[in-house]
ModelCIF file with pLDDT and N, C-alpha, C, O atoms, coordinates in Angstrom:
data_MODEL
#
_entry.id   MODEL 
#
_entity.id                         1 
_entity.type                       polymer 
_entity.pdbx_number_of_molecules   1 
#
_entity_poly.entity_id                      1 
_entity_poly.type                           'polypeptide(L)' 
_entity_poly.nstd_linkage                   no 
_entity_poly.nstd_monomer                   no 
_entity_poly.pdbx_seq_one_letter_code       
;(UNK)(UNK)(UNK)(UNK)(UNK)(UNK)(UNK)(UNK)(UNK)(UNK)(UNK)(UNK)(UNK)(UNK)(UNK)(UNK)
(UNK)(UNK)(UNK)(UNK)(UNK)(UNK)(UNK)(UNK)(UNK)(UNK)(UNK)(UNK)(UNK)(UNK)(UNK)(UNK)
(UNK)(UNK)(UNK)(UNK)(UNK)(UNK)(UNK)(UNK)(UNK)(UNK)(UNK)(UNK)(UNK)(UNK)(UNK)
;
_entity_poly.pdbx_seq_one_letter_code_can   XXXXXXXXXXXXXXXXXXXXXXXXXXXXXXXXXXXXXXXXXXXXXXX 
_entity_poly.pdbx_strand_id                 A 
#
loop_
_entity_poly_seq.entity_id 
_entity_poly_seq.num 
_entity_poly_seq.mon_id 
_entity_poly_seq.hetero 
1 1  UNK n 
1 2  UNK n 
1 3  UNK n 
1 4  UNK n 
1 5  UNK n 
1 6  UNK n 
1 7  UNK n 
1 8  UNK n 
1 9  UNK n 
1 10 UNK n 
1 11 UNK n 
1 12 UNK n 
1 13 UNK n 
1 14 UNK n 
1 15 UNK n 
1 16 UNK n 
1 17 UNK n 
1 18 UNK n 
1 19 UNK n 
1 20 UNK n 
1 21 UNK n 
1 22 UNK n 
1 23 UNK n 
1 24 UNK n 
1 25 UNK n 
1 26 UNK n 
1 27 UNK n 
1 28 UNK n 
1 29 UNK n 
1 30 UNK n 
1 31 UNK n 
1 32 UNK n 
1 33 UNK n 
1 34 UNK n 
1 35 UNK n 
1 36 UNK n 
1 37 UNK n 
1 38 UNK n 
1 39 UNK n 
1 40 UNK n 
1 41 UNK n 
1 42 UNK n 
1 43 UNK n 
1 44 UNK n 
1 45 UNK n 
1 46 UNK n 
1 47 UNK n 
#
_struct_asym.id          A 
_struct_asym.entity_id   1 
#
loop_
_ma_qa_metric.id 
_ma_qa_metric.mode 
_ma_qa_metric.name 
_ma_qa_metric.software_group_id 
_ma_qa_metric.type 
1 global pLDDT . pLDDT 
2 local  pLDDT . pLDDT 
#
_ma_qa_metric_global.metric_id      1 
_ma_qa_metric_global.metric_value   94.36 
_ma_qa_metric_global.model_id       1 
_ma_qa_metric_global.ordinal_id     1 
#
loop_
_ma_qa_metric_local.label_asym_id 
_ma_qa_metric_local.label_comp_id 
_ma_qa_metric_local.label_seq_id 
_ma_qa_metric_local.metric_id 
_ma_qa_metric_local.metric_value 
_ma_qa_metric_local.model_id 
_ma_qa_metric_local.ordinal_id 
A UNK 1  2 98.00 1 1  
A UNK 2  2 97.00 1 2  
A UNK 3  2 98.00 1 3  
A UNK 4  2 98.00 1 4  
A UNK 5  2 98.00 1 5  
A UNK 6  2 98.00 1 6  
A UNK 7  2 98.00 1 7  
A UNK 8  2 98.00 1 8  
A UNK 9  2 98.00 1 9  
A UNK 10 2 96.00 1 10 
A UNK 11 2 93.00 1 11 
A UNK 12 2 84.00 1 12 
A UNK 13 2 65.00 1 13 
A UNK 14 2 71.00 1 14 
A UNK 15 2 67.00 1 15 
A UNK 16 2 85.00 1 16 
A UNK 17 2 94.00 1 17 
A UNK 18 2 96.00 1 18 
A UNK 19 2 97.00 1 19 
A UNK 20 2 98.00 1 20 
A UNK 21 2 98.00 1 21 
A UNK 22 2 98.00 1 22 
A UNK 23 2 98.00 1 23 
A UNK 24 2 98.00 1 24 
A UNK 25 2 98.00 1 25 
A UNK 26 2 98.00 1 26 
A UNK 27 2 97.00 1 27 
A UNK 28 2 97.00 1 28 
A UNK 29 2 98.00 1 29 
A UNK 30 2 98.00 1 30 
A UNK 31 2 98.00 1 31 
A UNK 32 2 98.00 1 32 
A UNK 33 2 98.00 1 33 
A UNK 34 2 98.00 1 34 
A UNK 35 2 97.00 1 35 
A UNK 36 2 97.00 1 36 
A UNK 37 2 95.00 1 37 
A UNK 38 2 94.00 1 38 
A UNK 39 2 92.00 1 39 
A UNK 40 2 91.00 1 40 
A UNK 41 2 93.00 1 41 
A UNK 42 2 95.00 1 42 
A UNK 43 2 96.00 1 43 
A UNK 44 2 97.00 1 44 
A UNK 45 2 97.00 1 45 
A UNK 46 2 97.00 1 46 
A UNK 47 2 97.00 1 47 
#
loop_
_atom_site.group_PDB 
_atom_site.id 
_atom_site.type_symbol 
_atom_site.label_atom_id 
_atom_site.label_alt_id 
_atom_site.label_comp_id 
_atom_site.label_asym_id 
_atom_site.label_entity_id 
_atom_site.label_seq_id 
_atom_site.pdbx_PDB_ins_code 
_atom_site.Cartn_x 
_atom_site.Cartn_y 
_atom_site.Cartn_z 
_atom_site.occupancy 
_atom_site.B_iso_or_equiv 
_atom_site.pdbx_formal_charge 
_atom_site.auth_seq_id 
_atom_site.auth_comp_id 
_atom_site.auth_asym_id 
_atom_site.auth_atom_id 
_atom_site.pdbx_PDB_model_num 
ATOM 1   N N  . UNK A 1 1  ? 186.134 -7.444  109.632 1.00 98.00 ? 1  UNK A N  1 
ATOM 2   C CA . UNK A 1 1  ? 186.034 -6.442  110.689 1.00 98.00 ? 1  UNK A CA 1 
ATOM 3   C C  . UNK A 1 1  ? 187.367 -5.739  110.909 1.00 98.00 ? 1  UNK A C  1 
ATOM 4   O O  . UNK A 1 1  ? 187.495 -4.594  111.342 1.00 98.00 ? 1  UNK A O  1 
ATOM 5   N N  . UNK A 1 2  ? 188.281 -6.522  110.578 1.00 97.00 ? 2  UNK A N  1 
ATOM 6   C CA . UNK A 1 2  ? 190.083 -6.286  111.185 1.00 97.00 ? 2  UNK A CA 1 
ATOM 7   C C  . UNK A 1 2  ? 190.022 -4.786  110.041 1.00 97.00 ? 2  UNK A C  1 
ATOM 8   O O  . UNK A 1 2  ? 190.934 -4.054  110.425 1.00 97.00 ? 2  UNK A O  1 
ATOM 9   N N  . UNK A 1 3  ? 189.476 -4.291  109.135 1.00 98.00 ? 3  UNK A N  1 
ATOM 10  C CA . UNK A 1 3  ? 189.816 -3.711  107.826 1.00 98.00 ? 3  UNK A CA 1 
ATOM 11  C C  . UNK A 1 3  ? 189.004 -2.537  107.442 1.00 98.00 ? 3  UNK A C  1 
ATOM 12  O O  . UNK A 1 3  ? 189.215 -1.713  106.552 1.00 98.00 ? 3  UNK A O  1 
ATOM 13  N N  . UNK A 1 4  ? 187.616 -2.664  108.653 1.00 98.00 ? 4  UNK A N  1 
ATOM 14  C CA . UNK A 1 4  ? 186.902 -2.057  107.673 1.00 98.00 ? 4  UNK A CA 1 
ATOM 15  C C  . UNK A 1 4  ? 186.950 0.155   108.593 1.00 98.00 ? 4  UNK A C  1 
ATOM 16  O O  . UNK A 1 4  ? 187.143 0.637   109.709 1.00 98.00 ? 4  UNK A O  1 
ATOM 17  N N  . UNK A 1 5  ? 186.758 0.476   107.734 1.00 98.00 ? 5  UNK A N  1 
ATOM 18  C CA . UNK A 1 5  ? 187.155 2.064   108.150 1.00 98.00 ? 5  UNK A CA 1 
ATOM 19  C C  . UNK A 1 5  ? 188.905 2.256   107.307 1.00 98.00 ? 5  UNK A C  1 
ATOM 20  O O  . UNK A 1 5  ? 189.627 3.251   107.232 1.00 98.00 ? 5  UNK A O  1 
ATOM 21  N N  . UNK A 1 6  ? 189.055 1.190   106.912 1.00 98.00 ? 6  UNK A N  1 
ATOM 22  C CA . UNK A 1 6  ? 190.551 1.072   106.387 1.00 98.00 ? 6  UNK A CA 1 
ATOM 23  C C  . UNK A 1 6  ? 190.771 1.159   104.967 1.00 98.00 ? 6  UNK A C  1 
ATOM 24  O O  . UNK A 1 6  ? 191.201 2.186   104.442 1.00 98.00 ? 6  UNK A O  1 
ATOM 25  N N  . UNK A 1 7  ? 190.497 0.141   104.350 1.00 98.00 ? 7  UNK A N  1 
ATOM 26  C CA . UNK A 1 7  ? 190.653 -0.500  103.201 1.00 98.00 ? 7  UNK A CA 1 
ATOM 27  C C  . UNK A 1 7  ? 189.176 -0.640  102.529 1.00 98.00 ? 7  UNK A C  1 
ATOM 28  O O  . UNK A 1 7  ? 188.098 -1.039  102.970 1.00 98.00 ? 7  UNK A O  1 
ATOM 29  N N  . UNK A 1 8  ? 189.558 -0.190  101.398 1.00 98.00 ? 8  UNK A N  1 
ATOM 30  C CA . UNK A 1 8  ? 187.975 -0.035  100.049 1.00 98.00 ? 8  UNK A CA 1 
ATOM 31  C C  . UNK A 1 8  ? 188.131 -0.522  98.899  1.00 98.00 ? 8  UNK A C  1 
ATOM 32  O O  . UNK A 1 8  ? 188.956 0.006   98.152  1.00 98.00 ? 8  UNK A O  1 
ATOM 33  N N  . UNK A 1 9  ? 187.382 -1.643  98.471  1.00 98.00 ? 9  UNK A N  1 
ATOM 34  C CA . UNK A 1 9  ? 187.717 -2.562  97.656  1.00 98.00 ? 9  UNK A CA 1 
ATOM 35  C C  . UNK A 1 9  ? 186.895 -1.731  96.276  1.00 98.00 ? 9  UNK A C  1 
ATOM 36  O O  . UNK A 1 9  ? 185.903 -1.030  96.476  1.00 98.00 ? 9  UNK A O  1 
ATOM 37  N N  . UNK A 1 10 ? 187.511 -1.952  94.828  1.00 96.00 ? 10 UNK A N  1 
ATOM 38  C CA . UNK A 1 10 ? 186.770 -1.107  93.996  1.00 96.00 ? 10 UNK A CA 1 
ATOM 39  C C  . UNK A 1 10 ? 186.869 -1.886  92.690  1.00 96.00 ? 10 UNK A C  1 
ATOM 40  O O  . UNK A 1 10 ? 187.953 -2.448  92.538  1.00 96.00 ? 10 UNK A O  1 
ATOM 41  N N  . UNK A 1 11 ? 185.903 -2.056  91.635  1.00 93.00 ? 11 UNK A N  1 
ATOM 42  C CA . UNK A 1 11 ? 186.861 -2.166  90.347  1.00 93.00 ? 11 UNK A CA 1 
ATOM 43  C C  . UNK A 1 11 ? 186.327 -1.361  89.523  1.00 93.00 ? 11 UNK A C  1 
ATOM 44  O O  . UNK A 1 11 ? 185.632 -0.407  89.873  1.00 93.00 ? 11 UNK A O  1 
ATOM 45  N N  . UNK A 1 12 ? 186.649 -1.719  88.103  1.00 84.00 ? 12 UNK A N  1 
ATOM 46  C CA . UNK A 1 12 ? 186.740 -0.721  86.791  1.00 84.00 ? 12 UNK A CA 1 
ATOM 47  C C  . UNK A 1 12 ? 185.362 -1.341  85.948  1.00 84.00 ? 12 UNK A C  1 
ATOM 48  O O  . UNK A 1 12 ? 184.994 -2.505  85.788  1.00 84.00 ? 12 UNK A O  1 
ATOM 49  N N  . UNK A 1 13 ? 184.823 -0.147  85.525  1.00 65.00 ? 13 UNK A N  1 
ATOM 50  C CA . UNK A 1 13 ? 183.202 -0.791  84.744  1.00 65.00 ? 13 UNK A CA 1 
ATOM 51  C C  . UNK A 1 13 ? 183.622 -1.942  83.860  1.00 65.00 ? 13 UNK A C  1 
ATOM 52  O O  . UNK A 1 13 ? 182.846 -2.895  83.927  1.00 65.00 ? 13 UNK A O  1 
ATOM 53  N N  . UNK A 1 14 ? 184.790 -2.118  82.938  1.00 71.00 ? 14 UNK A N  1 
ATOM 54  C CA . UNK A 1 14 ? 184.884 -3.225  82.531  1.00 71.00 ? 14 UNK A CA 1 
ATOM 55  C C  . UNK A 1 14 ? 185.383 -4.442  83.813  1.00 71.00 ? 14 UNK A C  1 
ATOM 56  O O  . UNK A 1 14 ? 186.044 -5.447  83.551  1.00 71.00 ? 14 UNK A O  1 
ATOM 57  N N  . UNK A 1 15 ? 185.059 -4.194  84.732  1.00 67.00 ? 15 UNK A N  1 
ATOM 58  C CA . UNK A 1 15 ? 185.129 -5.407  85.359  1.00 67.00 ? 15 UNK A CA 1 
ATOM 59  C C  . UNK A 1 15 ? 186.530 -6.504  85.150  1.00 67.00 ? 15 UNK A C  1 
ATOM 60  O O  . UNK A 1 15 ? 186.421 -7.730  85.134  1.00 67.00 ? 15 UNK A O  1 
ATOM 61  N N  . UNK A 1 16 ? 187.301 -6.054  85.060  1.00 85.00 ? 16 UNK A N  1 
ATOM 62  C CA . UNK A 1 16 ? 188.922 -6.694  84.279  1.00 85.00 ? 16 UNK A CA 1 
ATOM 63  C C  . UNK A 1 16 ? 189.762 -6.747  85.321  1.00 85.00 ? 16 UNK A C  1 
ATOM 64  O O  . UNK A 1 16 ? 190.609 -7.621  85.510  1.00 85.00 ? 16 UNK A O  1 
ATOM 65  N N  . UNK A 1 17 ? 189.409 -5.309  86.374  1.00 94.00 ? 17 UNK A N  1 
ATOM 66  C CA . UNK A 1 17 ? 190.623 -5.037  87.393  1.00 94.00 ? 17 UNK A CA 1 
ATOM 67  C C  . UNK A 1 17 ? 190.017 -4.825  88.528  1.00 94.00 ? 17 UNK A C  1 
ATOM 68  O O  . UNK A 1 17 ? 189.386 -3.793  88.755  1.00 94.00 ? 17 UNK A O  1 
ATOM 69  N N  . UNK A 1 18 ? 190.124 -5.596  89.191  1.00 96.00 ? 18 UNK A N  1 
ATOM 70  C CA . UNK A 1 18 ? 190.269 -4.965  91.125  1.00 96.00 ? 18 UNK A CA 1 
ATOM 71  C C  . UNK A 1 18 ? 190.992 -4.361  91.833  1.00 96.00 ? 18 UNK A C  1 
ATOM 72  O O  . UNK A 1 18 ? 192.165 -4.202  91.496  1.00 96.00 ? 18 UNK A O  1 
ATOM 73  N N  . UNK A 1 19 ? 190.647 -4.000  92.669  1.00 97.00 ? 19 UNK A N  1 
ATOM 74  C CA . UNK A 1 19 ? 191.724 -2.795  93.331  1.00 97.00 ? 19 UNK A CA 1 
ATOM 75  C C  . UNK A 1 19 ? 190.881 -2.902  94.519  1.00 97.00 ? 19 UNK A C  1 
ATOM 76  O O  . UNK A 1 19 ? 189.670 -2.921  94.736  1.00 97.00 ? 19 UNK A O  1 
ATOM 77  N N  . UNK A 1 20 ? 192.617 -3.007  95.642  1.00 98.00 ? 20 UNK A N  1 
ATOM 78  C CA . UNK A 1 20 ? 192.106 -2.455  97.109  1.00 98.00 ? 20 UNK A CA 1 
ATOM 79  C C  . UNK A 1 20 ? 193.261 -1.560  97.637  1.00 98.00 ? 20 UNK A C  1 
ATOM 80  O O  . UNK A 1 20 ? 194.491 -1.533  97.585  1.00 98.00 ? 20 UNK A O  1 
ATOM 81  N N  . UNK A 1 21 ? 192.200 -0.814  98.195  1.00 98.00 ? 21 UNK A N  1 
ATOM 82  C CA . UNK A 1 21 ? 193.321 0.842   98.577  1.00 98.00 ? 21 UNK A CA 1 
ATOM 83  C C  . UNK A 1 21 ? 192.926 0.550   99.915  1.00 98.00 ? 21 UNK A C  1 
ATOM 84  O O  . UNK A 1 21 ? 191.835 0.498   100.483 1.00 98.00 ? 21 UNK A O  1 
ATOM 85  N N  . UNK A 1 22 ? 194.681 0.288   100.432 1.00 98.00 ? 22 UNK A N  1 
ATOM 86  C CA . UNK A 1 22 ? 194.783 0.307   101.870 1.00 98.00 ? 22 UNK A CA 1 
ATOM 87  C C  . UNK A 1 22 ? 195.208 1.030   102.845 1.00 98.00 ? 22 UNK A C  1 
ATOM 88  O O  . UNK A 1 22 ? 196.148 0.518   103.454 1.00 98.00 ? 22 UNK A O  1 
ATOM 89  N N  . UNK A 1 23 ? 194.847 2.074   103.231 1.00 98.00 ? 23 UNK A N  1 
ATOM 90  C CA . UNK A 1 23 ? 194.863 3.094   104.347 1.00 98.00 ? 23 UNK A CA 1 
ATOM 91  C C  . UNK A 1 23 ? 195.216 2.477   105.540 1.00 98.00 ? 23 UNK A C  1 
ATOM 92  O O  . UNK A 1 23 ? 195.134 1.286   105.839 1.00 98.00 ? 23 UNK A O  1 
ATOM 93  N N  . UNK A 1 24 ? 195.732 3.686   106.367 1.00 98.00 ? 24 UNK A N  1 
ATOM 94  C CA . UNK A 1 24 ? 196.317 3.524   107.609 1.00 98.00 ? 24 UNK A CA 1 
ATOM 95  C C  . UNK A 1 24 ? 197.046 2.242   108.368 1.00 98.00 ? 24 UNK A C  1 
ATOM 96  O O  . UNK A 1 24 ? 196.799 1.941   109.536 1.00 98.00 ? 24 UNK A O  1 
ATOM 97  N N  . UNK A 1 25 ? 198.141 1.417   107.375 1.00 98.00 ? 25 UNK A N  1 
ATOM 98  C CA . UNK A 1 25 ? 198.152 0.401   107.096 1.00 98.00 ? 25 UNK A CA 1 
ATOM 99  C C  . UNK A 1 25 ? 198.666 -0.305  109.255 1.00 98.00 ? 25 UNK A C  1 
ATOM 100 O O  . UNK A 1 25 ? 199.355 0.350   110.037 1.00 98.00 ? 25 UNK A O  1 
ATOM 101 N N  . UNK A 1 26 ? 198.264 -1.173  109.444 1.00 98.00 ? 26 UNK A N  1 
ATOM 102 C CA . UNK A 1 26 ? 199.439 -2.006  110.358 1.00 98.00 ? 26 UNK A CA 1 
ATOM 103 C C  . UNK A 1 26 ? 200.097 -3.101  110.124 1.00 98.00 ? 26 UNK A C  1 
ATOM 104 O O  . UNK A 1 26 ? 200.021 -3.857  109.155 1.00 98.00 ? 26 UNK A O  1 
ATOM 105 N N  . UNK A 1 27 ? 201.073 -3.181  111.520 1.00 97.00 ? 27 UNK A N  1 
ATOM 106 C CA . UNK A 1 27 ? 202.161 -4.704  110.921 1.00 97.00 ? 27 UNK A CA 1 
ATOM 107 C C  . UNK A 1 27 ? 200.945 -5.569  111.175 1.00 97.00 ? 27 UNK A C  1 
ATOM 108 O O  . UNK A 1 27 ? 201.295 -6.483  110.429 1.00 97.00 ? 27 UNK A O  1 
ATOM 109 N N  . UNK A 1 28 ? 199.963 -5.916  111.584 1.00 97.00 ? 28 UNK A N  1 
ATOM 110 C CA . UNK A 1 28 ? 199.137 -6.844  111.395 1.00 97.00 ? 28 UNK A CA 1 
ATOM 111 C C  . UNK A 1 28 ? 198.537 -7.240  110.597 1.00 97.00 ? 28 UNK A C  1 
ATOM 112 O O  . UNK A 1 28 ? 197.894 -8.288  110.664 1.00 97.00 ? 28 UNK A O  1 
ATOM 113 N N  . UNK A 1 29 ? 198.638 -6.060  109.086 1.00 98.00 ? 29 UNK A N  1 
ATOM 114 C CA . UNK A 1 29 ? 198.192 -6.389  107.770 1.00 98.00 ? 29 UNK A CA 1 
ATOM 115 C C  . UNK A 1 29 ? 198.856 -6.958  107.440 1.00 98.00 ? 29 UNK A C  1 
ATOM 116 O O  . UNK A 1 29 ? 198.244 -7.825  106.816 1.00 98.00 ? 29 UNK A O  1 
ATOM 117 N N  . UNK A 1 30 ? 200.302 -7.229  107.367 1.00 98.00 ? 30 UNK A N  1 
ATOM 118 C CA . UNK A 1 30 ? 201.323 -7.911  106.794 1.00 98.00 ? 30 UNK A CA 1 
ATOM 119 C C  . UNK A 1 30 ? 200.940 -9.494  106.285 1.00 98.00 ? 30 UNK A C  1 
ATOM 120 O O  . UNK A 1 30 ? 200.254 -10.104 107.106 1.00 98.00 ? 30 UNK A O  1 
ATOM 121 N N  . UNK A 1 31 ? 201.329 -10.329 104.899 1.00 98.00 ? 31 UNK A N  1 
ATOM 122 C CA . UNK A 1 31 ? 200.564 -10.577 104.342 1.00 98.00 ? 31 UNK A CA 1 
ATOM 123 C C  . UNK A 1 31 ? 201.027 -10.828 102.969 1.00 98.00 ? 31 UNK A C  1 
ATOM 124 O O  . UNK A 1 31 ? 201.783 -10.015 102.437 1.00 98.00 ? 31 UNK A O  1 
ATOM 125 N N  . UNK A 1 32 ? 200.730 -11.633 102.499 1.00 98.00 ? 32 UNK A N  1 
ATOM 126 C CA . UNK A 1 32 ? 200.338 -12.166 100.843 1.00 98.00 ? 32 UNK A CA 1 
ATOM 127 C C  . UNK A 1 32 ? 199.287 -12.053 101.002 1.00 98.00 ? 32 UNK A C  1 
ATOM 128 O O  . UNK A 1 32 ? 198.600 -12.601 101.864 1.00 98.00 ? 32 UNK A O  1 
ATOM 129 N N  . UNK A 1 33 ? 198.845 -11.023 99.867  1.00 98.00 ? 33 UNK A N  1 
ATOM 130 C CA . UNK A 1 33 ? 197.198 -10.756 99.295  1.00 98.00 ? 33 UNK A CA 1 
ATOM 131 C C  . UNK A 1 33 ? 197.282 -11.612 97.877  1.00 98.00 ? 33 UNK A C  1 
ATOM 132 O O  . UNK A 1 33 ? 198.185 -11.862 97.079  1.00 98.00 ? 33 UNK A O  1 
ATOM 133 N N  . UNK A 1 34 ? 195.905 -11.925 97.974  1.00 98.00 ? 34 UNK A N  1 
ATOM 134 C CA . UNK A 1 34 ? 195.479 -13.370 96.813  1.00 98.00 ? 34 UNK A CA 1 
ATOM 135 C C  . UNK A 1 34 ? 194.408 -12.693 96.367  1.00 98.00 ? 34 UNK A C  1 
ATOM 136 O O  . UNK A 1 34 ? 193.767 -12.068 97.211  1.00 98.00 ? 34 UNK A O  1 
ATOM 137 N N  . UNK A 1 35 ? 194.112 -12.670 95.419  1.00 97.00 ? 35 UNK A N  1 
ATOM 138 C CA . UNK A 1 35 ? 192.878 -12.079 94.291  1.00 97.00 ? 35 UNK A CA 1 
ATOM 139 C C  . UNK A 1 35 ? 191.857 -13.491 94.339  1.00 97.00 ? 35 UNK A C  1 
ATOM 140 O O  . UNK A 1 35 ? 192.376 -14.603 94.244  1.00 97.00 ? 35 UNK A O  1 
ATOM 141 N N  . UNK A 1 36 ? 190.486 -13.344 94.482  1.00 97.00 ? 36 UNK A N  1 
ATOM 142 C CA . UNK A 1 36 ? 190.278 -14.394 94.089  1.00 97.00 ? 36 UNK A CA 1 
ATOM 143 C C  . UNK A 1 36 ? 188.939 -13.972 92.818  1.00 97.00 ? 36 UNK A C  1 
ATOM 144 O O  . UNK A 1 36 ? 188.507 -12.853 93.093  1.00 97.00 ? 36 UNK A O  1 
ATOM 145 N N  . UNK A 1 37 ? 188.217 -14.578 91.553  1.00 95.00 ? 37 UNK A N  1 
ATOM 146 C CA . UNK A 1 37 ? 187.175 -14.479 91.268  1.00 95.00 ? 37 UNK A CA 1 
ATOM 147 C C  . UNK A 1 37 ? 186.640 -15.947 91.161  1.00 95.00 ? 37 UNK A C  1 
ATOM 148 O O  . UNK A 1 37 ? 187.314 -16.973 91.067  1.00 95.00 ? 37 UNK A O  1 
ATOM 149 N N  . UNK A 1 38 ? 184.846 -15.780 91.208  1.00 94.00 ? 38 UNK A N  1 
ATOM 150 C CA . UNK A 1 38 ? 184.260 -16.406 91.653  1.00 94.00 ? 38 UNK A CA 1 
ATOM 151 C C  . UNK A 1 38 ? 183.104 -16.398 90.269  1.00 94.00 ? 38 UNK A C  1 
ATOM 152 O O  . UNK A 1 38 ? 182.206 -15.557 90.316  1.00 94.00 ? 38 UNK A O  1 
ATOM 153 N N  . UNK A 1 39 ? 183.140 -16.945 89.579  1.00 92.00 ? 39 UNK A N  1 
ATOM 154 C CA . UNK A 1 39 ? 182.220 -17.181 88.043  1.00 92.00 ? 39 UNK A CA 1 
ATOM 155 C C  . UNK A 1 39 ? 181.535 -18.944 87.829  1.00 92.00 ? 39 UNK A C  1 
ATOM 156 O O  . UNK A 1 39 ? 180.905 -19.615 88.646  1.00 92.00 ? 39 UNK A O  1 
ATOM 157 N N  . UNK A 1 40 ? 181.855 -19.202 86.772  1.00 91.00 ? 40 UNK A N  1 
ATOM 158 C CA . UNK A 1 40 ? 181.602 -20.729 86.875  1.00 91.00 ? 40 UNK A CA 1 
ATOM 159 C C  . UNK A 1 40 ? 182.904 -21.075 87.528  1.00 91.00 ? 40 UNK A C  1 
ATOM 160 O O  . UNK A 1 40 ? 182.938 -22.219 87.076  1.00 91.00 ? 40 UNK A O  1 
ATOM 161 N N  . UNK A 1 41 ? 183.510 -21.029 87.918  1.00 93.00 ? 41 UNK A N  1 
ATOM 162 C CA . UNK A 1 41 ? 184.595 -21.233 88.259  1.00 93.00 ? 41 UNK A CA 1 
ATOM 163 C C  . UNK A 1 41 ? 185.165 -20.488 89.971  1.00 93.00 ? 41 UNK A C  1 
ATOM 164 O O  . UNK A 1 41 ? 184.533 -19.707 90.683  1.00 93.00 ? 41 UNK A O  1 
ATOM 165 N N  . UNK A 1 42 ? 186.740 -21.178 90.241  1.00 95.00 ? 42 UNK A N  1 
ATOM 166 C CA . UNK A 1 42 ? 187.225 -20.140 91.095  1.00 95.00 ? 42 UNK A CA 1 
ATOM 167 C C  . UNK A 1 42 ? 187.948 -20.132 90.639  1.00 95.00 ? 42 UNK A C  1 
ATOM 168 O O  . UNK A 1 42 ? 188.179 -21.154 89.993  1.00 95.00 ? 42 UNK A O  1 
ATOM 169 N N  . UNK A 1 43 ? 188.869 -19.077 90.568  1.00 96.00 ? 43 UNK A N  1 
ATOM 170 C CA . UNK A 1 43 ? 190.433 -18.898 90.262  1.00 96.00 ? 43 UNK A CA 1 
ATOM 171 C C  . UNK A 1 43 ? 190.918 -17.784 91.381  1.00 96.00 ? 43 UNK A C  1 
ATOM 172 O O  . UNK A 1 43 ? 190.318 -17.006 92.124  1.00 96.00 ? 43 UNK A O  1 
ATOM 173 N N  . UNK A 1 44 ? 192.663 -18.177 91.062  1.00 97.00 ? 44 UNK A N  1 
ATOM 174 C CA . UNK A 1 44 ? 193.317 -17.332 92.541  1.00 97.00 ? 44 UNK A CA 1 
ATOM 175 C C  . UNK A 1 44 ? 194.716 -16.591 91.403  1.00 97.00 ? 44 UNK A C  1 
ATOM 176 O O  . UNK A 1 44 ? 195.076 -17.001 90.299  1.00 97.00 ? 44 UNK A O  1 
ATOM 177 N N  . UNK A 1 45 ? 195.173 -15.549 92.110  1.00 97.00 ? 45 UNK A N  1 
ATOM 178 C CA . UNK A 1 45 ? 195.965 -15.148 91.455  1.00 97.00 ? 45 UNK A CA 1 
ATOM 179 C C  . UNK A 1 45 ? 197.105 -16.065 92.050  1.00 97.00 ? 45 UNK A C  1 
ATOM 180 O O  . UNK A 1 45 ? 196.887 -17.097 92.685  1.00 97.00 ? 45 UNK A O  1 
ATOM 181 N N  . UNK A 1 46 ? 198.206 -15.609 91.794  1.00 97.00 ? 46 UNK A N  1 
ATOM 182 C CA . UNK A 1 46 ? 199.752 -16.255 92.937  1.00 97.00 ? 46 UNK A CA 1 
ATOM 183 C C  . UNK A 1 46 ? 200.196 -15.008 93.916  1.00 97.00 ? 46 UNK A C  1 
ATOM 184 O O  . UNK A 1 46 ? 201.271 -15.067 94.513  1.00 97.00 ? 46 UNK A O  1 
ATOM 185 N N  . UNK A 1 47 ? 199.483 -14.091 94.025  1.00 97.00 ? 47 UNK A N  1 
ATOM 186 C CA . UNK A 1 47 ? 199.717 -13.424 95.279  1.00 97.00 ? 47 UNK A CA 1 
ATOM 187 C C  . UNK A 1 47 ? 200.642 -12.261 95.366  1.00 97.00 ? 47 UNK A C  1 
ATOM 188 O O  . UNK A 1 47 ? 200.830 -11.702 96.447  1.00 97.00 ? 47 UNK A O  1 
#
């Protein structure tokens, strides 16, 4: 809810890259962003 009208999460048809474009940013976004995918598996990026 904190994000949304803000930030639009997107990726690429090969499915390889995510992307989030963050608009009108605040100090309340402030933050380590973590990637995560979710397959047989989870994995996390390091942020």
């Amino acid at each position: 809810d904190s994000v949304k009208g803000r930030f639009t999460i997107s990726g690429d048809n090969a499915k390889t890259t995510l992307y989030l474009q963050m608009n009108s940013l605040k100090p309340e976004d402030t933050a380590v962003y973590y990637c995560n995918l979710i397959g047989v598996g989870s994995w996390w990026g390091q942020g």
